[in-house]
Protein backbone atom coordinates (compact mmCIF):
# COMPACT_ATOMS: atom_id res chain seq x y z
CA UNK A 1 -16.14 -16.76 8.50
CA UNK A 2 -14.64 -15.73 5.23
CA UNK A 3 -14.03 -12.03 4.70
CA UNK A 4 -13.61 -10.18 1.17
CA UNK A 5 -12.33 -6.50 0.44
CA UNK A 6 -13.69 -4.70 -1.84
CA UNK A 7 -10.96 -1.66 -2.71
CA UNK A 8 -11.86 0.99 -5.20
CA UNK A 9 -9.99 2.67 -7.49
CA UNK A 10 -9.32 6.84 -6.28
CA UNK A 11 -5.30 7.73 -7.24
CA UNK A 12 -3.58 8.91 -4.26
CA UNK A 13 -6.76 8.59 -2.30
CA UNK A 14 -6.25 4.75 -2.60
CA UNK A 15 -3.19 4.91 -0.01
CA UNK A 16 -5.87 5.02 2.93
CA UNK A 17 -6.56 1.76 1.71
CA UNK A 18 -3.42 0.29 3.14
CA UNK A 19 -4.27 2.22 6.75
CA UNK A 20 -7.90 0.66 6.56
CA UNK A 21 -6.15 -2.99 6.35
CA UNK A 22 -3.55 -2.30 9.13
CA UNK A 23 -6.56 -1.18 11.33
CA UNK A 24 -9.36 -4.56 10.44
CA UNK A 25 -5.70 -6.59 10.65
CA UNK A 26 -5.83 -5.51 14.54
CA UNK A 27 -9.13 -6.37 15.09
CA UNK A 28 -8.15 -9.32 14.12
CA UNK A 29 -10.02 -9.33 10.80
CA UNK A 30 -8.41 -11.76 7.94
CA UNK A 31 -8.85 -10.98 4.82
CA UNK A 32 -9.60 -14.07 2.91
CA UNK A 33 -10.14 -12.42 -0.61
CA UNK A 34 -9.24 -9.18 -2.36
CA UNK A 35 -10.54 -7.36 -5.11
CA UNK A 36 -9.99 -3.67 -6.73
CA UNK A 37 -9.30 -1.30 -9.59
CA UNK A 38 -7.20 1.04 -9.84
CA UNK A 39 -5.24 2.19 -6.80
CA UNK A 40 -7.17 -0.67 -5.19
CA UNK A 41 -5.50 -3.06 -7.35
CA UNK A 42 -1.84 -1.40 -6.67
CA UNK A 43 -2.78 -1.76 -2.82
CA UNK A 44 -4.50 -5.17 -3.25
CA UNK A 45 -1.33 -6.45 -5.05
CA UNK A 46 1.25 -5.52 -2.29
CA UNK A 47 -0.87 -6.82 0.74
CA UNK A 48 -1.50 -9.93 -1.60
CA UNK A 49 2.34 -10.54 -2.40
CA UNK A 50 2.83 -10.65 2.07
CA UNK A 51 3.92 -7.00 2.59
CA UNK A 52 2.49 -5.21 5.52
CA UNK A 53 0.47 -2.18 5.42
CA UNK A 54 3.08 -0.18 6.70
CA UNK A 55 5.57 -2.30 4.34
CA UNK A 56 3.26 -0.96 1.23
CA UNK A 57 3.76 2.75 2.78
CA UNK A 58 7.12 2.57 2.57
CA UNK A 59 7.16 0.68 -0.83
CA UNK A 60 5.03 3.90 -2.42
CA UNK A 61 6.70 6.64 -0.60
CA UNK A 62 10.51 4.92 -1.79
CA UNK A 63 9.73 4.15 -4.95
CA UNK A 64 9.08 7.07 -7.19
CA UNK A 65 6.75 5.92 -9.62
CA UNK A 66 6.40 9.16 -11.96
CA UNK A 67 9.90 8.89 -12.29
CA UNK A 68 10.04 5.32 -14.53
CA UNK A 69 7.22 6.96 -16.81
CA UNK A 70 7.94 7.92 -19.87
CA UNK A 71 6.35 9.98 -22.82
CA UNK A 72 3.98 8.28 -25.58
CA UNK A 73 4.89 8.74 -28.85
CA UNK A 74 1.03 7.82 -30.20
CA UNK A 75 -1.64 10.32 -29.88
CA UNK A 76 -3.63 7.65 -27.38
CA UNK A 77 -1.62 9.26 -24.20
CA UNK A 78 0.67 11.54 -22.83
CA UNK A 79 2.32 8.77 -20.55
CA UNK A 80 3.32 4.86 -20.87
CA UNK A 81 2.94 3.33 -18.22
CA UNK A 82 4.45 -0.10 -19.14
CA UNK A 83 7.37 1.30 -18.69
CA UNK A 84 6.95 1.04 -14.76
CA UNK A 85 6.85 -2.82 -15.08
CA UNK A 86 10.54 -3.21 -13.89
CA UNK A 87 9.87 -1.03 -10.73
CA UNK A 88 6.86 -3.27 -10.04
CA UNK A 89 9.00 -6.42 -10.49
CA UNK A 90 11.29 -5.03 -8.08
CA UNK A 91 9.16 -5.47 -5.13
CA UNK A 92 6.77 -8.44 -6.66
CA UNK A 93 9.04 -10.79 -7.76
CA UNK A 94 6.91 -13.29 -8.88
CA UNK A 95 4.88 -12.36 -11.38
CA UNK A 96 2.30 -14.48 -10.96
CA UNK A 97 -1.75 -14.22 -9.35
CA UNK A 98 -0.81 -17.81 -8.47
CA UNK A 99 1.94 -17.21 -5.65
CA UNK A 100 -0.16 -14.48 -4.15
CA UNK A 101 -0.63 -15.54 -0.49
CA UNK A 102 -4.82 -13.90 -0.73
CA UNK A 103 -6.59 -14.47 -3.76
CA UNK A 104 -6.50 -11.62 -5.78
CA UNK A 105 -9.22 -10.00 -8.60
CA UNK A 106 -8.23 -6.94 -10.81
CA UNK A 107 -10.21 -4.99 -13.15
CA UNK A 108 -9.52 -3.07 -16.67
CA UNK A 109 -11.63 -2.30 -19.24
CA UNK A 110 -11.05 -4.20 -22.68
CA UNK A 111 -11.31 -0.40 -24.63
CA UNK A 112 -12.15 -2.19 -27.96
CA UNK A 113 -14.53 -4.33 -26.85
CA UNK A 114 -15.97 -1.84 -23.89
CA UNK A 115 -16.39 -4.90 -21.37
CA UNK A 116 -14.81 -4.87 -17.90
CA UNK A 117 -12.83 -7.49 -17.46
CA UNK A 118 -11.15 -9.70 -14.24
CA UNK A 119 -7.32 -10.54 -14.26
CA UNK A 120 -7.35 -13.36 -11.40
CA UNK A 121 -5.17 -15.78 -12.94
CA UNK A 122 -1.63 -15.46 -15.10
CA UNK A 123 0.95 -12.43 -15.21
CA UNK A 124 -0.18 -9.98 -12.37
CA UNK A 125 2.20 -6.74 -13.36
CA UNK A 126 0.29 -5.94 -16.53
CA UNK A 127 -2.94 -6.19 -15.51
CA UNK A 128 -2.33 -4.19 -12.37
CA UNK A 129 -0.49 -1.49 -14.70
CA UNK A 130 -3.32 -1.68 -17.40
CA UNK A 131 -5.97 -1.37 -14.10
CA UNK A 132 -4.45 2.06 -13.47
CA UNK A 133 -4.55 3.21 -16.98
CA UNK A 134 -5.93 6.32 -16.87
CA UNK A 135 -7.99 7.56 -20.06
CA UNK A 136 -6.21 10.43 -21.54
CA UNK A 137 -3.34 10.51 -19.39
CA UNK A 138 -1.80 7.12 -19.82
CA UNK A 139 -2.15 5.22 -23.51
CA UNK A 140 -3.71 1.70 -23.49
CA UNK A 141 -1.65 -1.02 -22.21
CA UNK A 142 -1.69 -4.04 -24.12
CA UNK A 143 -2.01 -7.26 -22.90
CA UNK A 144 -2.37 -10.48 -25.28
CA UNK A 145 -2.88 -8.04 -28.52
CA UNK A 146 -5.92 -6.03 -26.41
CA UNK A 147 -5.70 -2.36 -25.60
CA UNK A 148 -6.72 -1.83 -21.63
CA UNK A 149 -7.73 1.51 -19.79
CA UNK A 150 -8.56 2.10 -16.08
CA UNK A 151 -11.29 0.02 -14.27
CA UNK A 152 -12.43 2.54 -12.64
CA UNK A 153 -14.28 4.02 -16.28
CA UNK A 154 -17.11 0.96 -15.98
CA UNK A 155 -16.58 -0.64 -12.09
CA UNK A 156 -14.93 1.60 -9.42
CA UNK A 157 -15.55 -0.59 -7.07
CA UNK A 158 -15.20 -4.53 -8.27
CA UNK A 159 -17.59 -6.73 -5.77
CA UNK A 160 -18.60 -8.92 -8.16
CA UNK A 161 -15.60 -11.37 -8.27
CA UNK A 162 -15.76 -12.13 -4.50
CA UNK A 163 -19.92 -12.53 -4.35
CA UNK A 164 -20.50 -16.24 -3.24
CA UNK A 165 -16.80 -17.04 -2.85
CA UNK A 166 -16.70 -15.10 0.82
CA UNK A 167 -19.14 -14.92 3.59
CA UNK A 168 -18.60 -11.41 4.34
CA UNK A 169 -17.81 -8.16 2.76
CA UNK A 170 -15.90 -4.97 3.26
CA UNK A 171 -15.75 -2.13 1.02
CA UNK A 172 -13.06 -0.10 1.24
CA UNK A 173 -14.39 3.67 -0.98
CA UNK A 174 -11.78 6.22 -0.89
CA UNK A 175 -13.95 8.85 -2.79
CA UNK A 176 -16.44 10.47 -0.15
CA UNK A 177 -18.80 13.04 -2.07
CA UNK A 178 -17.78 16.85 -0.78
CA UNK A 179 -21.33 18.01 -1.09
CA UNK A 180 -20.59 21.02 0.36
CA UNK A 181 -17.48 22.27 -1.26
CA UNK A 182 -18.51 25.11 -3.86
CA UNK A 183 -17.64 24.57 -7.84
CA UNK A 184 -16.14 28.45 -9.15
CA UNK A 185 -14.67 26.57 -12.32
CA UNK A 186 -14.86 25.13 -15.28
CA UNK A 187 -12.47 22.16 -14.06
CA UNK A 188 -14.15 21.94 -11.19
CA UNK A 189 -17.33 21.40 -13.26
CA UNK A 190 -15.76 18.61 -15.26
CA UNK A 191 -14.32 16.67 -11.94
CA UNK A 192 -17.35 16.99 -10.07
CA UNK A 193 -19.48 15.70 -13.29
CA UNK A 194 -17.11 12.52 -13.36
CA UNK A 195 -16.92 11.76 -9.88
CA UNK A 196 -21.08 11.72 -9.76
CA UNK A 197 -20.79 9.66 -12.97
CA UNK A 198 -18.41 7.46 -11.45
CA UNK A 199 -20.23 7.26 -7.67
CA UNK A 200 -23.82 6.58 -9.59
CA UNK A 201 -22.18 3.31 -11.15
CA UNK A 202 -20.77 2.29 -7.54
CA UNK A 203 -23.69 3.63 -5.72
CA UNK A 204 -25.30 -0.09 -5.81
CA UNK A 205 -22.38 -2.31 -5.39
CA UNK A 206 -21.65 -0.12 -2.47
CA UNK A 207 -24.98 -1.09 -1.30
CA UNK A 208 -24.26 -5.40 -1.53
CA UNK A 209 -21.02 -4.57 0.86
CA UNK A 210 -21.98 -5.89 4.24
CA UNK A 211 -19.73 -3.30 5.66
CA UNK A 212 -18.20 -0.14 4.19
CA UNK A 213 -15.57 1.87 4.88
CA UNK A 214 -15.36 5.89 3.43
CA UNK A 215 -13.28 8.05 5.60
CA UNK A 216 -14.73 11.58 5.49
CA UNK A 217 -11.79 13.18 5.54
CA UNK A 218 -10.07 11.71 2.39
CA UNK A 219 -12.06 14.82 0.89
CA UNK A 220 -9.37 16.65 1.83
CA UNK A 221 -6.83 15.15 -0.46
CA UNK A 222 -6.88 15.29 -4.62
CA UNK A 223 -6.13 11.89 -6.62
CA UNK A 224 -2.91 13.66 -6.88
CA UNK A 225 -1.98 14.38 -3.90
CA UNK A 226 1.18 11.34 -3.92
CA UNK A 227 3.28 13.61 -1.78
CA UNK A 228 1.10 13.31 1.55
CA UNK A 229 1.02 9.40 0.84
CA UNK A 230 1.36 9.28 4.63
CA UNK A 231 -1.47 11.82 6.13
CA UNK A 232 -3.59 9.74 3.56
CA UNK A 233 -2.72 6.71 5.21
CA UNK A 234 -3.21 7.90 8.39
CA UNK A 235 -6.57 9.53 7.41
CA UNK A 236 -7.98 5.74 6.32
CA UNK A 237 -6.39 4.16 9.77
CA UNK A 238 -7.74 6.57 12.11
CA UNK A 239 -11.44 5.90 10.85
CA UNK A 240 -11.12 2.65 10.54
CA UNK A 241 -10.02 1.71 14.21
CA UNK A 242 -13.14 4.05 15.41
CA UNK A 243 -15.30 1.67 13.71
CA UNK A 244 -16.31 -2.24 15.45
CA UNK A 245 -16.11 -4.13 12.35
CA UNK A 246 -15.04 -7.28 14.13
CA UNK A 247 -18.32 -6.94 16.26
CA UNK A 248 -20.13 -6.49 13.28
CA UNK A 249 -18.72 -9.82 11.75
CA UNK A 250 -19.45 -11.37 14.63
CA UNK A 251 -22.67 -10.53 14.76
CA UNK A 252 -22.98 -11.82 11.07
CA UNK A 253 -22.40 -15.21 11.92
């Protein structure tokens, strides 16, 4: 039986991604597809190129990725973030979706033309850069003459590419709601506004995974929260080994 992962996008929070693969990799679980935006794409990219969960850890915790930023000079951004395409090609040689060793989907959003659109084919650093693109924080990157933003703002959590090319599939969310946690200010207003904007658009696709995966305690972390890159990886591998996906595959045949 085929398996896909779904992996949405969630900043930092996308780490426990990585510790949600080591734990279905020993159950035994191969991953025949990938798919995600974001921080999904980032981790979808390094497990696609052959590196090991804990190899992708290591990678993020190394590499310093704030450090190869650099200021825009347009009023689109405060950040460039092509300017991180050399650290990528450090540790994904290739550039290519071709030599990935798991078929690999990544979404942006086409700003101009407001569609989402799926890199699966081609140069792989740019669209996993222009995936990541945060409105407002990053400018556009441009790819082909076309300014692209972050997935995330139209499909947090991209199922679509691998429905009717897998036989089974496993969402990986990294943003659980924290109904409980009080709002005292105006930021907190405006994050918890997007992130029920965001989980009403992933609400359904979330519902055509055969299996998902949301560790509770990821709502303990911020999107920003690079610096415990580790805890969060830990946080996604210790719920995912309490749960019998395997079985639940199994069953599914």
């Amino acid at each position: 039986m085929t398996v896909g992962l779904v992996l949405s996008g969630g900043g930092a929070r996308g780490i426990a991604h990585l510790g949600v693969i080591k734990a279905l990799l020993e159950q035994g679980i191969e991953i025949s597809r990938l798919s995600g935006t974001s921080a999904g794409a980032i981790a979808g990219a390094l497990i696609a190129t052959g590196y090991t969960p804990d190899e992708s850890l290591k990678i993020i915790e190394s590499s310093s990725f704030v450090r190869h930023l650099r200021p825009a000079w347009t009023r689109m951004g405060l950040l460039r973030i092509d300017t991180a395409i050399d650290l990528y090609r450090k540790y994904i040689p290739t550039d290519s979706f071709e030599a990935l060793s798991i078929p690999l989907h990544v979404a942006a959003v086409d700003l101009n033309a407001g569609e989402l659109i799926i890199f699966e084919k081609g140069e792989l650093i740019r669209p996993v850069l222009a995936s990541c693109c945060l409105p407002g924080i990053f400018e556009p990157l441009l790819i082909n003459k076309k300014q692209y933003i972050d997935g995330g703002v139209l499909n947090n959590l991209p199922i679509e590419p691998v429905l009717g090319k897998v036989d089974y599939i496993i969402g990986s969310h990294c943003n659980p709601f924290p109904a409980n946690k009080p709002i005292r200010t105006a930021r907190g207003v405006i994050e918890r506004s997007l992130v029920l904007s965001v989980r009403s658009k992933t609400k359904e696709r979330l519902e055509q995974c055969n299996f998902i995966i949301e560790p509770p305690t990821l709502v303990n972390f911020s999107v920003s929260d690079l610096r415990r890159a580790r805890d969060i990886f830990q946080a996604g591998y210790r719920y995912a080994r309490t749960l019998q996906v395997a079985d639940a595959i199994a069953s599914a045949v």
